[in-house]
Protein backbone atom coordinates (compact mmCIF):
# COMPACT_ATOMS: atom_id res chain seq x y z
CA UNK A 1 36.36 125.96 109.02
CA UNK A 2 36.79 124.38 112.67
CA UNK A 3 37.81 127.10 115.35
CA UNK A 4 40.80 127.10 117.24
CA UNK A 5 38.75 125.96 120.39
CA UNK A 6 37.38 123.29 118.06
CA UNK A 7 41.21 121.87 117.50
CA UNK A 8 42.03 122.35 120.59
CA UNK A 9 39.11 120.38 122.23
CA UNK A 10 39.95 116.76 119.67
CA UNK A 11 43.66 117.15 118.85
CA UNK A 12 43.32 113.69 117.25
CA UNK A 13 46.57 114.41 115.63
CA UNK A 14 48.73 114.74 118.17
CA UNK A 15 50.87 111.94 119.39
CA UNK A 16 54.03 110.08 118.50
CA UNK A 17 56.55 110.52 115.14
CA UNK A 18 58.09 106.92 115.09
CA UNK A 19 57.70 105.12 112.42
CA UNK A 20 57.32 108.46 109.92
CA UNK A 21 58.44 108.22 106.56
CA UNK A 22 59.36 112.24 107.05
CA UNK A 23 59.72 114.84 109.80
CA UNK A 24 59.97 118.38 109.94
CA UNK A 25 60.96 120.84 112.67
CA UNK A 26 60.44 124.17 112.99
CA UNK A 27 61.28 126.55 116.62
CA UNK A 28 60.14 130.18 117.08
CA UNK A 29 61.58 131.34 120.97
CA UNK A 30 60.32 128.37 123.27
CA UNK A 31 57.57 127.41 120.58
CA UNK A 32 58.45 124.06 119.21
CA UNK A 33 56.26 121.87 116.64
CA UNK A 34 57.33 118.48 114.28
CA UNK A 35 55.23 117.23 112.27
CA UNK A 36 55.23 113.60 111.25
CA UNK A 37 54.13 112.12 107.45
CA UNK A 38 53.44 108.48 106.62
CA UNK A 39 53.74 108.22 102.60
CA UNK A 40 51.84 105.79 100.24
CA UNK A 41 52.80 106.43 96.81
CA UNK A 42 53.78 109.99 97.33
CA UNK A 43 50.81 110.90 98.96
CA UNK A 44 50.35 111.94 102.59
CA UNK A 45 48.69 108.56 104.54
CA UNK A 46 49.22 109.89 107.83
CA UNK A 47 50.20 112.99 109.86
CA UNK A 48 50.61 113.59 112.94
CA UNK A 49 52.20 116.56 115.12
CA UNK A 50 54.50 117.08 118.54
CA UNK A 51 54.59 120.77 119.85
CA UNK A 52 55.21 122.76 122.78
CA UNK A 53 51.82 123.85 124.79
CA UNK A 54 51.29 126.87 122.79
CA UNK A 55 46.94 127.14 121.71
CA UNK A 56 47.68 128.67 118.26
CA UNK A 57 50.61 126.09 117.38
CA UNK A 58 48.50 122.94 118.60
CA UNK A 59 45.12 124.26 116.72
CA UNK A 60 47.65 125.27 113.61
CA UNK A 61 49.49 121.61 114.02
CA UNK A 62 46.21 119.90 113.97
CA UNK A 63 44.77 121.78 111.54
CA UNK A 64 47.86 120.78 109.14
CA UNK A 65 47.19 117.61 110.22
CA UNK A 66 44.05 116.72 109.16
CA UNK A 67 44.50 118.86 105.89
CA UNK A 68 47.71 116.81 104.57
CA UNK A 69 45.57 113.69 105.20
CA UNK A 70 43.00 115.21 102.86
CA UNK A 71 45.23 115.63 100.18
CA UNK A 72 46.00 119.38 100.67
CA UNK A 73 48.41 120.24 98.14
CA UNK A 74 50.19 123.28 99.88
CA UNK A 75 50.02 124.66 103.21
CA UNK A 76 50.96 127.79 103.62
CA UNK A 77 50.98 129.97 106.52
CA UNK A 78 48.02 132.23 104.69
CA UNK A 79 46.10 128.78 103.89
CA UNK A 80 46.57 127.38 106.98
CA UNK A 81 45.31 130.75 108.76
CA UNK A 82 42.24 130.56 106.62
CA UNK A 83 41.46 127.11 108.18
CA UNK A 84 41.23 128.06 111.67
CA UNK A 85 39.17 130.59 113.10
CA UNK A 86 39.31 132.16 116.36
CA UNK A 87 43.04 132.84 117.20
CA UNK A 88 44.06 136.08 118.22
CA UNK A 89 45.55 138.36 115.14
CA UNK A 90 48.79 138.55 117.64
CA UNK A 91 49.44 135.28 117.41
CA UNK A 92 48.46 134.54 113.58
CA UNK A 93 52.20 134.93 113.05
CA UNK A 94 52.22 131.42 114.57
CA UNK A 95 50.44 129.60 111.33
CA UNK A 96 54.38 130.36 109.60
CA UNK A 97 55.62 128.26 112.26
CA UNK A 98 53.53 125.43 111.58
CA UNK A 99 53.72 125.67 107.27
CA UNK A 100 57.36 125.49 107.83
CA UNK A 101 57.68 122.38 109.74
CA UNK A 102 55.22 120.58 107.24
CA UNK A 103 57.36 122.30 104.70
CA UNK A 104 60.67 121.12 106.47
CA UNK A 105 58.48 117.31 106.40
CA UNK A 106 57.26 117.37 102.67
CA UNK A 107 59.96 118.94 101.38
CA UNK A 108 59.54 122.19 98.89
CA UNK A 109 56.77 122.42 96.51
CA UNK A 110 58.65 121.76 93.91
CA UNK A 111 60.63 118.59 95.08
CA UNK A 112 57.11 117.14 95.53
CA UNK A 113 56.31 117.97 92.30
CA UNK A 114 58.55 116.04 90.38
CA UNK A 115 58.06 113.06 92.64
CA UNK A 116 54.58 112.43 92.93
């Protein structure tokens, strides 16, 4: 499990959303992230993230990233904490933030589900 200074030092996920097949949005005060999805057949080709210069958010939005181009099933907020180490328990809150803009892009569980 990479640490948050880990994500934040090659944010290789970070950059543009034209050309997605999906987006999702999610805002918490003046924290903003979208993430991005290229399908193939259902499955998750490409992500990529835009987000506000917040640490937690970018290493949580990069973190998503590279996990939905795995194949990660789910991301929750709990799963997506458990893949980054290092951010401050204040601003663990900030993982929600994140699941529910990939969320907002994959659509709910279930949805996917039925069409993969």
């Amino acid at each position: 499990m990479p640490s948050a200074g880990d994500l934040l030092a090659d944010p290789a996920h970070g950059g543009r959303l034209d050309g997605a097949d999906r987006a999702g949005e999610a805002a918490l005060g003046d924290r903003l992230v979208r993430i991005g999805v290229w399908l193939e057949g259902g499955r998750v080709v490409r992500a990529r993230f835009l987000a506000t210069v917040c640490a937690p958010v970018l290493a949580y939005a990069e973190a998503a990233c590279r996990a939905l181009e795995a194949g990660a099933p789910e991301l929750t907020a709990e799963a997506l904490r458990a893949r980054v180490r290092g951010v401050h328990p204040g601003q663990r809150h900030l993982a929600a933030l994140v699941a529910t803009a990939v969320e907002r892009a994959l659509g709910p569980v279930a949805d996917r589900r039925s069409t993969a």
